[in-house]
C-alpha atoms as a PDB file:
ATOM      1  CA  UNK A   1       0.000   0.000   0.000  1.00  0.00           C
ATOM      2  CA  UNK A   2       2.535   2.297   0.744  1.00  0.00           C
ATOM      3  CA  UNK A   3       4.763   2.009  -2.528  1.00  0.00           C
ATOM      4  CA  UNK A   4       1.239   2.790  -4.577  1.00  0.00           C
ATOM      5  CA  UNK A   5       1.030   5.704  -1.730  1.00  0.00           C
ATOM      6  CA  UNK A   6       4.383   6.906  -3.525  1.00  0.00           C
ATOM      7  CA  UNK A   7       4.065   6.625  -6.172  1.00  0.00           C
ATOM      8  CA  UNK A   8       0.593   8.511  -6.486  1.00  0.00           C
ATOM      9  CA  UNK A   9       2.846  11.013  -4.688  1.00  0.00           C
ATOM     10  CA  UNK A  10       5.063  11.350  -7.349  1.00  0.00           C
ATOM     11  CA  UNK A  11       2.412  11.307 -10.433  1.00  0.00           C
ATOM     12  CA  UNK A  12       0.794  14.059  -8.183  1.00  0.00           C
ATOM     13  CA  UNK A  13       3.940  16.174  -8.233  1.00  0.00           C
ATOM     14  CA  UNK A  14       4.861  15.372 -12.344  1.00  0.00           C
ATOM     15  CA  UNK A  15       1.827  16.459 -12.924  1.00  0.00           C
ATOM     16  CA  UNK A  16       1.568  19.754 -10.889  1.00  0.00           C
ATOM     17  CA  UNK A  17       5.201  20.352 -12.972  1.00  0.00           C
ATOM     18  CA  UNK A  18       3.887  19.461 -15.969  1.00  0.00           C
ATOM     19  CA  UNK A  19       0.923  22.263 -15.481  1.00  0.00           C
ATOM     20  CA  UNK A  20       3.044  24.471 -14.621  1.00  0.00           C
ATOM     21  CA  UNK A  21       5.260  24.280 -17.488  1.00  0.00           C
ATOM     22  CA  UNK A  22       2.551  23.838 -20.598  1.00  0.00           C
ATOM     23  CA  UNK A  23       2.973  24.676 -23.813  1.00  0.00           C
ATOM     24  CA  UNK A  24       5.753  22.343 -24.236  1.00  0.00           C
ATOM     25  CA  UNK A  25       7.318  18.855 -23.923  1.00  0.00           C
ATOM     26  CA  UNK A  26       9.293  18.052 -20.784  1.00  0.00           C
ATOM     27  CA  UNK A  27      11.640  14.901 -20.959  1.00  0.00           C
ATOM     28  CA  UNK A  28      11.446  12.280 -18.541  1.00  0.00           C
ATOM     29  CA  UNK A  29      14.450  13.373 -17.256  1.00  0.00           C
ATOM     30  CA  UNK A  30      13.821  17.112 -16.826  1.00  0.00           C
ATOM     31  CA  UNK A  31      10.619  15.395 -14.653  1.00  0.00           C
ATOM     32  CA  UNK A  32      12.669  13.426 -12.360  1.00  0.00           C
ATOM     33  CA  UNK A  33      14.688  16.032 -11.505  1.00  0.00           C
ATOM     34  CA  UNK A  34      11.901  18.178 -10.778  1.00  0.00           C
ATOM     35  CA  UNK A  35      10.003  15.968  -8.130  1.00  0.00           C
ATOM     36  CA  UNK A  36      13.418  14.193  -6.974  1.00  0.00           C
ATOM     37  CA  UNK A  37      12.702  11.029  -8.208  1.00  0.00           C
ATOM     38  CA  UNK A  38      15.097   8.006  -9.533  1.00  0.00           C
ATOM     39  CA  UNK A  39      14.189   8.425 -13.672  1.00  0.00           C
ATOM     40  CA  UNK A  40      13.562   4.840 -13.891  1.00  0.00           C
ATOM     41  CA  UNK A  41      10.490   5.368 -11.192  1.00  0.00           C
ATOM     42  CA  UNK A  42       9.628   8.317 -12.669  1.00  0.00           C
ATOM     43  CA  UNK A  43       8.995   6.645 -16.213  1.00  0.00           C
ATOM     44  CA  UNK A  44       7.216   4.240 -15.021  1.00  0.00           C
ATOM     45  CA  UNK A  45       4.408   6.577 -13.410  1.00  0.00           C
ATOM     46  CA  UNK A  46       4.563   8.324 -16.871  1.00  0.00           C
ATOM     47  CA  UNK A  47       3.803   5.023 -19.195  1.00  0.00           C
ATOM     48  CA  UNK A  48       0.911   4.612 -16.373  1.00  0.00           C
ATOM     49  CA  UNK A  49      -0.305   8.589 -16.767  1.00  0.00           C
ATOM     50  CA  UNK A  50      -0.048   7.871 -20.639  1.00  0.00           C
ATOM     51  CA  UNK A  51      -1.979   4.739 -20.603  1.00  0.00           C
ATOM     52  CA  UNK A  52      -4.264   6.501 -18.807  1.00  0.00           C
ATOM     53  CA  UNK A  53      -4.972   8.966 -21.062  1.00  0.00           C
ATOM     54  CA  UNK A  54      -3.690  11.620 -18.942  1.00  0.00           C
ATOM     55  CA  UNK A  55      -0.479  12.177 -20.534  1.00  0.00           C
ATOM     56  CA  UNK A  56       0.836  12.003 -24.023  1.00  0.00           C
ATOM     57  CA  UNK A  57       4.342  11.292 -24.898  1.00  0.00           C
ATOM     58  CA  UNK A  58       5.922  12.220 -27.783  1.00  0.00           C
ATOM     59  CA  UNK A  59       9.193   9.476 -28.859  1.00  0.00           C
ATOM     60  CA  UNK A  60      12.130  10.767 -30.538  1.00  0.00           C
ATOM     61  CA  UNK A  61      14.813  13.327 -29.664  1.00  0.00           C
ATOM     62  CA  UNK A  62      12.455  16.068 -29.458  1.00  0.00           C
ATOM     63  CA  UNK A  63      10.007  14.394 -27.603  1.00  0.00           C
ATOM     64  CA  UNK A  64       9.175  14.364 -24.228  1.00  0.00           C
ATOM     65  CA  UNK A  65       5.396  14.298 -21.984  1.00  0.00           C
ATOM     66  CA  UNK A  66       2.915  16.486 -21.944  1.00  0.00           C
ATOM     67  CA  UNK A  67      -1.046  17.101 -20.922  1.00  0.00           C
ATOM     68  CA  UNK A  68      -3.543  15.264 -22.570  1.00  0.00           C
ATOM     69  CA  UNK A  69      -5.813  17.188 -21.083  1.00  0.00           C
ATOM     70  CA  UNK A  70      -7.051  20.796 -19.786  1.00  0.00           C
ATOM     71  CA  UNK A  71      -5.473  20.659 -15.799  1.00  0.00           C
ATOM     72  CA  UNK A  72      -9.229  21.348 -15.039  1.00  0.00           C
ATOM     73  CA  UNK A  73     -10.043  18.064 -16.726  1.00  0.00           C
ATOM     74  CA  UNK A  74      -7.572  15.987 -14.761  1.00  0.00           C
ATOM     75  CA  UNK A  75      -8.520  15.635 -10.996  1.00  0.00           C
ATOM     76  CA  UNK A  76      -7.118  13.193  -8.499  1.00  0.00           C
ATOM     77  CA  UNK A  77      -8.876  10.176  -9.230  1.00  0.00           C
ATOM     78  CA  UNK A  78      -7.337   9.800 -12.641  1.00  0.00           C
ATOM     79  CA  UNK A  79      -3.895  10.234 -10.721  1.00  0.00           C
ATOM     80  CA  UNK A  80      -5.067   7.420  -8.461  1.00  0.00           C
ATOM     81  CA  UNK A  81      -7.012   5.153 -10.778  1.00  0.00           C
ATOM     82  CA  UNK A  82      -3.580   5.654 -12.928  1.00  0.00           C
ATOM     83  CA  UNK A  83      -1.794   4.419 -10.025  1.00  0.00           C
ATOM     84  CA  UNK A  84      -4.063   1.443  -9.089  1.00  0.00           C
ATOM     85  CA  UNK A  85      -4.633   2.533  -6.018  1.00  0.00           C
ATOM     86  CA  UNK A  86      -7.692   1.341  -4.062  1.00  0.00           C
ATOM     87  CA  UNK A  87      -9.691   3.524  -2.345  1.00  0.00           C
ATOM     88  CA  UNK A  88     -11.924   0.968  -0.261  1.00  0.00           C
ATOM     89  CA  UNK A  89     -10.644   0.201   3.358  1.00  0.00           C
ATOM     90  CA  UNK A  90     -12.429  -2.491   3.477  1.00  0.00           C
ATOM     91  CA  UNK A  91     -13.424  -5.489   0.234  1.00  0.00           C
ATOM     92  CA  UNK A  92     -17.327  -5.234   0.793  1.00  0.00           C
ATOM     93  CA  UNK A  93     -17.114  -1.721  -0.003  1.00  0.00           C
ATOM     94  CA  UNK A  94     -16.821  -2.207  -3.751  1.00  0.00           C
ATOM     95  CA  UNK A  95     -17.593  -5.977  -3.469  1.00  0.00           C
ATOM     96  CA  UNK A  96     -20.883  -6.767  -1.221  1.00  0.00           C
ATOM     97  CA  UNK A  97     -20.657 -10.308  -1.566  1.00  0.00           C
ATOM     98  CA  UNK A  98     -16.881 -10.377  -0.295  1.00  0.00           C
ATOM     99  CA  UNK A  99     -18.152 -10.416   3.260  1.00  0.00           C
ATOM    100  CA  UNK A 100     -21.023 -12.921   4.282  1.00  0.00           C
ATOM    101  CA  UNK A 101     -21.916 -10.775   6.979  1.00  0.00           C
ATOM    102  CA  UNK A 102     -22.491  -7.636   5.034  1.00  0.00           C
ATOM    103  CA  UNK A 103     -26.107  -7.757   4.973  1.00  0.00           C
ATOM    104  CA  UNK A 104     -26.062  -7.287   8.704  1.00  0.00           C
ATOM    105  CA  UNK A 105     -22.642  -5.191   9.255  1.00  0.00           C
ATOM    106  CA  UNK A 106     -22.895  -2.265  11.245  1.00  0.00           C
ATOM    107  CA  UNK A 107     -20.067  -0.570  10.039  1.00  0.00           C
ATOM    108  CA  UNK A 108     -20.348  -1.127   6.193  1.00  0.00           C
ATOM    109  CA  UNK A 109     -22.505   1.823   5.525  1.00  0.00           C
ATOM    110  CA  UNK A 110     -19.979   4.112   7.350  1.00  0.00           C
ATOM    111  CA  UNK A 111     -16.891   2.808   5.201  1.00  0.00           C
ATOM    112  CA  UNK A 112     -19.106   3.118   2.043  1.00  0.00           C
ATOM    113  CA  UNK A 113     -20.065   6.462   2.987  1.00  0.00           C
ATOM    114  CA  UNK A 114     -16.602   7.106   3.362  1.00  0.00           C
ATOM    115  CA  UNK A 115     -16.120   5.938   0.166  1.00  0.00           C
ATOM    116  CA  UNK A 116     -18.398   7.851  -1.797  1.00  0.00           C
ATOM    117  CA  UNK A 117     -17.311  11.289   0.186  1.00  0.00           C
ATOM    118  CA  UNK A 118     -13.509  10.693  -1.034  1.00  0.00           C
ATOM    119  CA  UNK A 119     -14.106   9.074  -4.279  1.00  0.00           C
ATOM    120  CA  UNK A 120     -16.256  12.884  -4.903  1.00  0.00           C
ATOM    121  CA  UNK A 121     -13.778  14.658  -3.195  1.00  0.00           C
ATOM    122  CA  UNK A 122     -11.107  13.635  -5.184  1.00  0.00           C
ATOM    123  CA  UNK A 123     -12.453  13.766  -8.388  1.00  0.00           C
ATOM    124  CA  UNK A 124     -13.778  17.279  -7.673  1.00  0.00           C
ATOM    125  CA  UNK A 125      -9.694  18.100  -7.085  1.00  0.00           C
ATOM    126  CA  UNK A 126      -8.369  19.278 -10.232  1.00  0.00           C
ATOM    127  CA  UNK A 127      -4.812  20.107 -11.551  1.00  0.00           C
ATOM    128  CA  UNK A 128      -5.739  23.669 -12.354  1.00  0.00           C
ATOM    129  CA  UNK A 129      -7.059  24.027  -8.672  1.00  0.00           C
ATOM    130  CA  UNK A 130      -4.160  21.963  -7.031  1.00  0.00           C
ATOM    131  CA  UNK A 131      -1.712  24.297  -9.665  1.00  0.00           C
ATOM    132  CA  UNK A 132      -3.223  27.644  -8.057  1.00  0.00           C
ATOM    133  CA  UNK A 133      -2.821  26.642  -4.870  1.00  0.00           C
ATOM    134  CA  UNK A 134       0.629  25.227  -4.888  1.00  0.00           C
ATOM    135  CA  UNK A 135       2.228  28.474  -6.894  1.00  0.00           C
ATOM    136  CA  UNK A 136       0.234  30.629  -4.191  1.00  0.00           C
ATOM    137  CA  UNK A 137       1.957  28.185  -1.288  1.00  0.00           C
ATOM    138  CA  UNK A 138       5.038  28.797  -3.220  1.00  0.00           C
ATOM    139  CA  UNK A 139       5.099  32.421  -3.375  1.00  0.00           C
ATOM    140  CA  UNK A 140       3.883  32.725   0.304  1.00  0.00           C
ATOM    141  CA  UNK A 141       7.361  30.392   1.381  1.00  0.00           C
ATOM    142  CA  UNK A 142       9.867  32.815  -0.780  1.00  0.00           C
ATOM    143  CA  UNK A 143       8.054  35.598   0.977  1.00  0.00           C
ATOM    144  CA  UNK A 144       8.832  34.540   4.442  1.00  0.00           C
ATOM    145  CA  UNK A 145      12.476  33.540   3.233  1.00  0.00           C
ATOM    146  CA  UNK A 146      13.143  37.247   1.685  1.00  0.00           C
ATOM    147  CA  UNK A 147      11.562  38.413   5.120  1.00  0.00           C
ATOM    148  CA  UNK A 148      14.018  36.695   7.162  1.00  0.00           C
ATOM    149  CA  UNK A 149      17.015  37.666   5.193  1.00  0.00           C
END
């Protein structure tokens, strides 16, 4: 759980760099070295983001990754659904008949609830938001650095 965690982390961060610098392609390299990640990692959340449908990648010595999408047409669960991460805590969320006791679990509802709430969270998080507010947290840091020179 905690590697797919990661590397949701990671896609999360190409992606906010990749926002930030559209208009053109950005290797896989350039990427890595951006969100301080080993290249081989980092390539392998790209094919995901790509496969996807999130990314596009252009081959040759020109090419590079880039948007397949407007930011505010990428949200959080494409991130995670490109990641395979599962957002159930528990199997009878998504899968009723995993549990023979579902039908009279007290705590199912809550854990689908919980469910639903974060699966609409999430997809109501897009890039374009999560861009805005990480350049705004940016400039806010570099103001209290200045400040304390």
């Amino acid at each position: 759980m905690s590697a797919v965690l990661q590397q949701s982390d990671y896609a999360i961060r190409c992606l906010l760099f990749l926002v930030e610098h559209r208009g053109r392609l950005a290797t896989k390299s350039e990427i890595a070295k951006a969100v301080d990640a080993p290249d081989l990692f980092v390539a392998k959340i790209l094919q995901r983001l790509v496969k996807a449908n999130v990314l596009v990648s252009v081959r040759g010595i020109h090419g590079g990754f880039s948007l397949a999408r407007e930011p505010s047409a990428i949200s959080l669960l494409d991130v995670l659904g490109a990641s395979q991460a599962s957002l159930a805590f528990r199997p009878c969320v998504l899968n009723p008949k995993a549990c023979p006791l579902q039908a009279t679990c007290p705590s199912r509802p809550v854990w689908v609830k919980i469910y639903e709430s974060t699966v609409r969270d999430l997809r109501q998080s897009t890039f374009d938001k999560l861009s805005r507010e990480h350049k705004s947290k940016q400039r806010a840091c570099e103001r209290r650095v200045a400040a304390h020179r």
